[in-house]
C-alpha atoms as a PDB file:
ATOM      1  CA  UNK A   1      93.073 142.453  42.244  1.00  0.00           C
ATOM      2  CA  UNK A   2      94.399 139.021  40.809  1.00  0.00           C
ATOM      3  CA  UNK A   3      96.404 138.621  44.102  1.00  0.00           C
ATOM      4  CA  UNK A   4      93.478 139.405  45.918  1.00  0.00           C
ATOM      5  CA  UNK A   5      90.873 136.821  44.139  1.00  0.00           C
ATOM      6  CA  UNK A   6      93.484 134.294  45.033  1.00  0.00           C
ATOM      7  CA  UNK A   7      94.160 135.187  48.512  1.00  0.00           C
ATOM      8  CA  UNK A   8      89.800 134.651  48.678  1.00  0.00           C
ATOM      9  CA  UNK A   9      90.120 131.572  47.265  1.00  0.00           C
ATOM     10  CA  UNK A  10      92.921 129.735  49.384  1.00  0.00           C
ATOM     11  CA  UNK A  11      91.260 130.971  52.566  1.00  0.00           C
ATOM     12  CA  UNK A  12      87.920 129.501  51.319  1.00  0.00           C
ATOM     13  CA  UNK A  13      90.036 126.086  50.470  1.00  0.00           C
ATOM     14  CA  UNK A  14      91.655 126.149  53.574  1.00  0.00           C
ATOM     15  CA  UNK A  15      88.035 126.741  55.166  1.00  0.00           C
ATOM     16  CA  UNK A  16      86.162 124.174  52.833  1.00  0.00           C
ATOM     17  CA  UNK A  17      88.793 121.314  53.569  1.00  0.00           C
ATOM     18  CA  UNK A  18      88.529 122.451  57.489  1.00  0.00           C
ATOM     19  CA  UNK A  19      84.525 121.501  57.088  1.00  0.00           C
ATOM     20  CA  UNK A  20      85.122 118.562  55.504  1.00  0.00           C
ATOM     21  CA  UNK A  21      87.666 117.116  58.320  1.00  0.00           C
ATOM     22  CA  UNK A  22      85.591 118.721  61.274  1.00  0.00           C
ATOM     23  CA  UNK A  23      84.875 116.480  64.073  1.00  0.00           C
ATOM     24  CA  UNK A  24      85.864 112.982  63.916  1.00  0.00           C
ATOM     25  CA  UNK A  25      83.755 110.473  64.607  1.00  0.00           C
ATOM     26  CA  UNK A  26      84.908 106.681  65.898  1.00  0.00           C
ATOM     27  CA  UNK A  27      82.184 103.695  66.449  1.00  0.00           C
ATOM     28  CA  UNK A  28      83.350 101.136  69.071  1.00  0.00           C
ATOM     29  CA  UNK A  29      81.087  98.471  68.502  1.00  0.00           C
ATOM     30  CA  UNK A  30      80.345  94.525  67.680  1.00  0.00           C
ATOM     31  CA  UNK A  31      79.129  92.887  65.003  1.00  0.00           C
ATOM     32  CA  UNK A  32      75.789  94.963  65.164  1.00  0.00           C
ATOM     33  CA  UNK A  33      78.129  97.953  63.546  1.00  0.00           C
ATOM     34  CA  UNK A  34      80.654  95.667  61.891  1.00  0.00           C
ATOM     35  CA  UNK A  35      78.193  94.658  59.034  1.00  0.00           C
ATOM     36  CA  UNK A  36      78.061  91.064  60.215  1.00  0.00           C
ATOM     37  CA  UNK A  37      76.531  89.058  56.991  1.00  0.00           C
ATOM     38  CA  UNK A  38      75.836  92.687  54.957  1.00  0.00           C
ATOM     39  CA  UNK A  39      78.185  94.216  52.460  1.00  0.00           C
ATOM     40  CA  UNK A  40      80.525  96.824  54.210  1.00  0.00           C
ATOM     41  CA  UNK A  41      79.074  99.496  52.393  1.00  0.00           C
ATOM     42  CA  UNK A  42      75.802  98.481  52.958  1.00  0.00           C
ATOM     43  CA  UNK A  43      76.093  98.456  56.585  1.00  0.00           C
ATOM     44  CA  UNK A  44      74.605 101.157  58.673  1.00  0.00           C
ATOM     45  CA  UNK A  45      78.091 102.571  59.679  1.00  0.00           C
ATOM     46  CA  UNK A  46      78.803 103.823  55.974  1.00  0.00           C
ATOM     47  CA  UNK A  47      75.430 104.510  54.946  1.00  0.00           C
ATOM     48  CA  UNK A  48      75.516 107.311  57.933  1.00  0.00           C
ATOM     49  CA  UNK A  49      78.809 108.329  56.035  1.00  0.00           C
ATOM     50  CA  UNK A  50      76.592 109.636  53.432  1.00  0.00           C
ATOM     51  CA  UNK A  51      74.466 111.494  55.808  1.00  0.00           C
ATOM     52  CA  UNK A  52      77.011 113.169  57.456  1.00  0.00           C
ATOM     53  CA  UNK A  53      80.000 113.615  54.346  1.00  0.00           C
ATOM     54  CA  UNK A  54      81.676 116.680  56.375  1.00  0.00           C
ATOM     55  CA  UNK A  55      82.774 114.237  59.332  1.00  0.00           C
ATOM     56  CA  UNK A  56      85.165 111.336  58.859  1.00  0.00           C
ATOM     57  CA  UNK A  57      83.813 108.137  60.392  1.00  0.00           C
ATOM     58  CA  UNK A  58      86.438 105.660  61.519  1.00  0.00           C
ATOM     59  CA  UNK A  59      84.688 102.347  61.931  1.00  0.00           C
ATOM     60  CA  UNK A  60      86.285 100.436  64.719  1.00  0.00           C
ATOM     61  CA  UNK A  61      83.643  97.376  65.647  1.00  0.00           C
ATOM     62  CA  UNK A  62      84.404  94.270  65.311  1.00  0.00           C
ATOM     63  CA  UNK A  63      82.161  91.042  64.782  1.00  0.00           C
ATOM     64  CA  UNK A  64      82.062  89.171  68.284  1.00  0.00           C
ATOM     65  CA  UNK A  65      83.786  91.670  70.269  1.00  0.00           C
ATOM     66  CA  UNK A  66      83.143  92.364  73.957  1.00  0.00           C
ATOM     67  CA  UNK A  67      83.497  95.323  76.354  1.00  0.00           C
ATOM     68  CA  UNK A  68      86.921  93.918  77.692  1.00  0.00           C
ATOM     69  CA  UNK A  69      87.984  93.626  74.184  1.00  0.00           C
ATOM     70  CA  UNK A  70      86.490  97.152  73.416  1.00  0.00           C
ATOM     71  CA  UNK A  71      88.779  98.478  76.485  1.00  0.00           C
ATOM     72  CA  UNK A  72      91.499  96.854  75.052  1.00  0.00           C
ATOM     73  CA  UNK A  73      91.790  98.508  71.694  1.00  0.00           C
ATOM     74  CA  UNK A  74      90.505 101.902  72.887  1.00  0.00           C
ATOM     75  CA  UNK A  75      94.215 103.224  73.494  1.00  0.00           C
ATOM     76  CA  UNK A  76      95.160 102.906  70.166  1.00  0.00           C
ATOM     77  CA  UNK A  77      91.710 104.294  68.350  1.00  0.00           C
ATOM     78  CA  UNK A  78      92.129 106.916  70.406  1.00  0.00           C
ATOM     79  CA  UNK A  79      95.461 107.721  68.905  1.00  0.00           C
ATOM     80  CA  UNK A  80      95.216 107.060  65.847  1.00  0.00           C
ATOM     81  CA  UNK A  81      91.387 108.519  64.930  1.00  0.00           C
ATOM     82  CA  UNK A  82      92.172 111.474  67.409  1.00  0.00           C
ATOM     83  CA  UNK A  83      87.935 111.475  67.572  1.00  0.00           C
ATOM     84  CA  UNK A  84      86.210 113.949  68.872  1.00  0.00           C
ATOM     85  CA  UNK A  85      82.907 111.580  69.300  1.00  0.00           C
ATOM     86  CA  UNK A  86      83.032 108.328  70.303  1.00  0.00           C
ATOM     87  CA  UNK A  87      79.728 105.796  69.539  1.00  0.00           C
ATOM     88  CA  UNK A  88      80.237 102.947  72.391  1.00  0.00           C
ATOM     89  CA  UNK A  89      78.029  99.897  70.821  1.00  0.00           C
ATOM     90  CA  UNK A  90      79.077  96.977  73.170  1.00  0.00           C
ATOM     91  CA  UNK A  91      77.602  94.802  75.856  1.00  0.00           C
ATOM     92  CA  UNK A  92      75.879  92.080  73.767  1.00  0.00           C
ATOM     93  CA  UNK A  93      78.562  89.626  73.524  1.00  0.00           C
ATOM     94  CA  UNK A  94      78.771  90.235  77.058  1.00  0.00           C
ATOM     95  CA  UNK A  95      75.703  89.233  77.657  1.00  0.00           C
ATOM     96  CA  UNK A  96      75.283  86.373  75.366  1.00  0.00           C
ATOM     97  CA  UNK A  97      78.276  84.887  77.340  1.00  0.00           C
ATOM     98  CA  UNK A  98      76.759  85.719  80.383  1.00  0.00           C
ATOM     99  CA  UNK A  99      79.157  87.604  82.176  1.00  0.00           C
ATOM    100  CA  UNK A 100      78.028  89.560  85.356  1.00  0.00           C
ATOM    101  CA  UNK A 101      76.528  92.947  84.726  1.00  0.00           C
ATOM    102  CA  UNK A 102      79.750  94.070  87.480  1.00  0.00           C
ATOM    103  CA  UNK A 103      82.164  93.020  84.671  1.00  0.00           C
ATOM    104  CA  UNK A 104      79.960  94.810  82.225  1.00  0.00           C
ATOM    105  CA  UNK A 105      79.894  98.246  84.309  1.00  0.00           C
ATOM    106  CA  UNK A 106      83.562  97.938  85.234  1.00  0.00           C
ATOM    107  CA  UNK A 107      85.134  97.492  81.152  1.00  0.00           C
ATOM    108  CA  UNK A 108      82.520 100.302  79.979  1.00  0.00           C
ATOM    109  CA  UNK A 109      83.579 102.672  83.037  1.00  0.00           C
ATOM    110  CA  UNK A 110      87.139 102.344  81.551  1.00  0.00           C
ATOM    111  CA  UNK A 111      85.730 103.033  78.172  1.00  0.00           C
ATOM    112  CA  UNK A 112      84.123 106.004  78.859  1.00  0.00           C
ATOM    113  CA  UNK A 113      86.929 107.547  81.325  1.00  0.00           C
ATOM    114  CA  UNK A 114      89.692 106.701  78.824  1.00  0.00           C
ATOM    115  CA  UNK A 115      87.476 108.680  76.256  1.00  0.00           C
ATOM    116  CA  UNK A 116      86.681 111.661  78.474  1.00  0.00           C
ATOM    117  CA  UNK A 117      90.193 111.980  79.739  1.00  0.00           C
ATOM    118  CA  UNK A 118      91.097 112.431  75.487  1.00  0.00           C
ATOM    119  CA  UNK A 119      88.218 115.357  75.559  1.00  0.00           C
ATOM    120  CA  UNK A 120      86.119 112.951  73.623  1.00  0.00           C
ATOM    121  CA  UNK A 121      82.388 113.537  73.980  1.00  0.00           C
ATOM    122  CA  UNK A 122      80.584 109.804  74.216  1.00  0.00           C
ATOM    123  CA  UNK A 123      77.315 108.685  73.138  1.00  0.00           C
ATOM    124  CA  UNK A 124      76.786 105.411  74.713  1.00  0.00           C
ATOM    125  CA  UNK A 125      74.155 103.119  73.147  1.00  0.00           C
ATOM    126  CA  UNK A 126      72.182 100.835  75.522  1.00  0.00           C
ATOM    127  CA  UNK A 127      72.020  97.131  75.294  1.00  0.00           C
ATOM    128  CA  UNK A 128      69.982  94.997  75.699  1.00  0.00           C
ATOM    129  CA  UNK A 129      70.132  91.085  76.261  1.00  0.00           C
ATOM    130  CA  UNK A 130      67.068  88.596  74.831  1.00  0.00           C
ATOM    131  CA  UNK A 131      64.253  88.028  77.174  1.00  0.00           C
ATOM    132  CA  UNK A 132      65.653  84.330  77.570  1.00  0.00           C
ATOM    133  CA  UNK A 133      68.317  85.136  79.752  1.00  0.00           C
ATOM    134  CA  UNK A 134      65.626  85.672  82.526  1.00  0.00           C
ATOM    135  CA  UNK A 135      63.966  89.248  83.547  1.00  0.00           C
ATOM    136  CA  UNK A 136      66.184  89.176  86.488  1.00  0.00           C
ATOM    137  CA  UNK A 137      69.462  89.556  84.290  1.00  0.00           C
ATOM    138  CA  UNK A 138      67.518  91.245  81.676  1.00  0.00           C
ATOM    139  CA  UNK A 139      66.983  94.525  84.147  1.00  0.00           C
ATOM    140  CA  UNK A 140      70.447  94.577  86.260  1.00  0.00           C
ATOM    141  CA  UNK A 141      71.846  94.237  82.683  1.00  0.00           C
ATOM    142  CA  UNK A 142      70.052  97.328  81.309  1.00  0.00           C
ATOM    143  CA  UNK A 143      70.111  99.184  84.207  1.00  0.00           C
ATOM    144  CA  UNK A 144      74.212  99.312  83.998  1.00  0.00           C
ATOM    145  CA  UNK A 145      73.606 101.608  80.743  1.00  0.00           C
ATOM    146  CA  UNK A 146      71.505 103.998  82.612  1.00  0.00           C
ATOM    147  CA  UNK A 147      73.427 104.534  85.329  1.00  0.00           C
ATOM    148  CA  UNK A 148      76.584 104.826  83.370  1.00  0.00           C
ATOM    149  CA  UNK A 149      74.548 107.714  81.923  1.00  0.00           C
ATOM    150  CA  UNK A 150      74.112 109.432  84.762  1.00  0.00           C
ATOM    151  CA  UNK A 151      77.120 108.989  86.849  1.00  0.00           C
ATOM    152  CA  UNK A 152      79.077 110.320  84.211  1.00  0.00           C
ATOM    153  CA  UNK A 153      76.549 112.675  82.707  1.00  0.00           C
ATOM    154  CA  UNK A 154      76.965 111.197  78.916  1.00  0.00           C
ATOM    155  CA  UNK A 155      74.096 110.982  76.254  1.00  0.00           C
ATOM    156  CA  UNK A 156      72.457 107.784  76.324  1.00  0.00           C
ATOM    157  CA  UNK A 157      71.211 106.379  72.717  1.00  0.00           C
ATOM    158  CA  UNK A 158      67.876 103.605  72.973  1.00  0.00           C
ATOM    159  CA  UNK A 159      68.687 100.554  72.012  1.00  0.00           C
ATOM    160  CA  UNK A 160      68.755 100.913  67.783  1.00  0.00           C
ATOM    161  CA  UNK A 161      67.361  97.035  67.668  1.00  0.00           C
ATOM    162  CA  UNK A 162      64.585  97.661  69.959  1.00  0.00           C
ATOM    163  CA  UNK A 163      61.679  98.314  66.722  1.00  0.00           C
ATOM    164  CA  UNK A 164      63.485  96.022  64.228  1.00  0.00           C
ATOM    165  CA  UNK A 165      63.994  92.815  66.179  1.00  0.00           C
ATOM    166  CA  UNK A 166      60.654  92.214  66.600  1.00  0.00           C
ATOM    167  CA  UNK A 167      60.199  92.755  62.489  1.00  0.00           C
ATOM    168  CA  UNK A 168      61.480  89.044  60.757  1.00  0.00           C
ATOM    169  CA  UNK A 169      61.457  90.706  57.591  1.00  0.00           C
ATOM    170  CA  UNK A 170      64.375  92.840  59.523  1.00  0.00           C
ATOM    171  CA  UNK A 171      66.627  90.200  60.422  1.00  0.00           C
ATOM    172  CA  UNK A 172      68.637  87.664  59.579  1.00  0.00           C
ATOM    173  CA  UNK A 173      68.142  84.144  59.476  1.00  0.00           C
ATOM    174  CA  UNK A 174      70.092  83.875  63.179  1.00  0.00           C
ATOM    175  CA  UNK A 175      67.364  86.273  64.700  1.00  0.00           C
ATOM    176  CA  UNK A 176      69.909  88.377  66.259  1.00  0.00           C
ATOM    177  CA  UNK A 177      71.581  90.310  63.301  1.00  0.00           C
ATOM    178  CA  UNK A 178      69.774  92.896  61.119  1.00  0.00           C
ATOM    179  CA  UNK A 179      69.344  92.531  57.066  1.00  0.00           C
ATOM    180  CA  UNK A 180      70.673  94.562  54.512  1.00  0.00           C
ATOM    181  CA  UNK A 181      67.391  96.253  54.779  1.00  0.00           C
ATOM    182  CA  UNK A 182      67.432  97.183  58.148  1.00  0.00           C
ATOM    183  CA  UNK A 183      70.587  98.962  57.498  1.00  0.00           C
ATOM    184  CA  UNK A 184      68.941 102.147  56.911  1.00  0.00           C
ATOM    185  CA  UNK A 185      66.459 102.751  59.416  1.00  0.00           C
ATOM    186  CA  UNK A 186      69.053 101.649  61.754  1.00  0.00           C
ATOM    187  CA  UNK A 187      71.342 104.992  60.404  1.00  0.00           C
ATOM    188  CA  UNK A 188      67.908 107.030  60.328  1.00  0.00           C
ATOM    189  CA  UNK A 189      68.010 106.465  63.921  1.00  0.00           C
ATOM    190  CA  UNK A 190      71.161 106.899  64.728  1.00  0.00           C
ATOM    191  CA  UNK A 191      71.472 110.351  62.718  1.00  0.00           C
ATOM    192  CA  UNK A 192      69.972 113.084  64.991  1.00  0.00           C
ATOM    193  CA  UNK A 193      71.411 111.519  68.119  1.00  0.00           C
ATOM    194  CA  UNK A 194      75.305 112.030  66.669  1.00  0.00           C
ATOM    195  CA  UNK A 195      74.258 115.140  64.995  1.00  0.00           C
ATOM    196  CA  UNK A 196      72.876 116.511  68.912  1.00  0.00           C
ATOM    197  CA  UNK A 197      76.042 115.072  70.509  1.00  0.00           C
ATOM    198  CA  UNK A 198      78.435 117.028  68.031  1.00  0.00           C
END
């Protein structure tokens, strides 16, 4: 009976510890997941850590970075996060440095074949650039993310910054980056869409 009880019990570790591991997840993003001016744990990226505690999140934004950058590093993530969902958050810098919405397609076609080709399922999270840059930029710009989504049949995520840009008691003093605050509704948001995708 004793052998028994224990034989239960290291099947339901094995199974417990399974659950906790299941389904990696890996955000490649910019400074809009890299906490930029909030405390790491603060940011939105951990704070959906909580929400999801049976799915290891590897974090791999970085403050500034742009698609071509993204592509670069992917190879590695990839290897070393062995994810079975990858977040794409990129474009912005992109945009803010006004590269052509050709360069823009072309780095996050690469992103998202290099993920498929690992079995990695990808949620890609449109973009979108300031109305300054002209309405003309603006749409060609936006219009990359939706037909990404549809030439390669992949889950696309609205813009998370759409509802708190417009909020000042959202942001930060450079009117691009969200507050501490903003943290949460931004994983609130971002919650069901990764939970769906999984």
């Amino acid at each position: 009976m004793l052998k028994s009880a224990l034989g239960l019990f290291t099947l339901a570790t094995v199974f417990f510890c399974t659950q906790l591991s299941a389904a990696p997840i890996l955000i490649l993003g910019d400074s809009l997941s890299a906490s930029y001016g909030v405390d790491e744990d603060k940011g939105w990226v951990n704070l959906l850590r909580a929400k999801l505690p049976e799915h290891e999140i590897i974090n791999g934004s970085v403050s500034g970075e742009t698609t071509a950058g993204g592509l670069r590093r992917l190879p590695a993530l990839l290897e070393s996060a062995k994810p079975e969902l990858i977040l794409i958050e990129l474009g912005g810098n992109d945009g803010l440095r006004g590269f052509t919405p050709q360069q823009l397609k072309e780095n996050l076609t690469k992103i998202i074949t290099l993920s498929q080709a690992k079995d990695v399922e990808v949620l890609l999270s449109e973009i979108m650039v300031p109305p300054n840059y002209g309405p003309r930029y603006a749409s060609m710009f936006s219009q990359v993310y939706k037909d990404l989504a549809n030439e390669h049949e992949i889950t696309l995520l609205p813009f998370f910054m759409t509802q708190i840009a417009t909020k000042p008691e959202l942001m930060q003093r450079d009117g691009i980056h969200p507050n501490a605050e903003a943290q949460g509704d931004i994983a609130e948001f971002i919650l069901p869409w990764v939970k769906n995708a999984l």
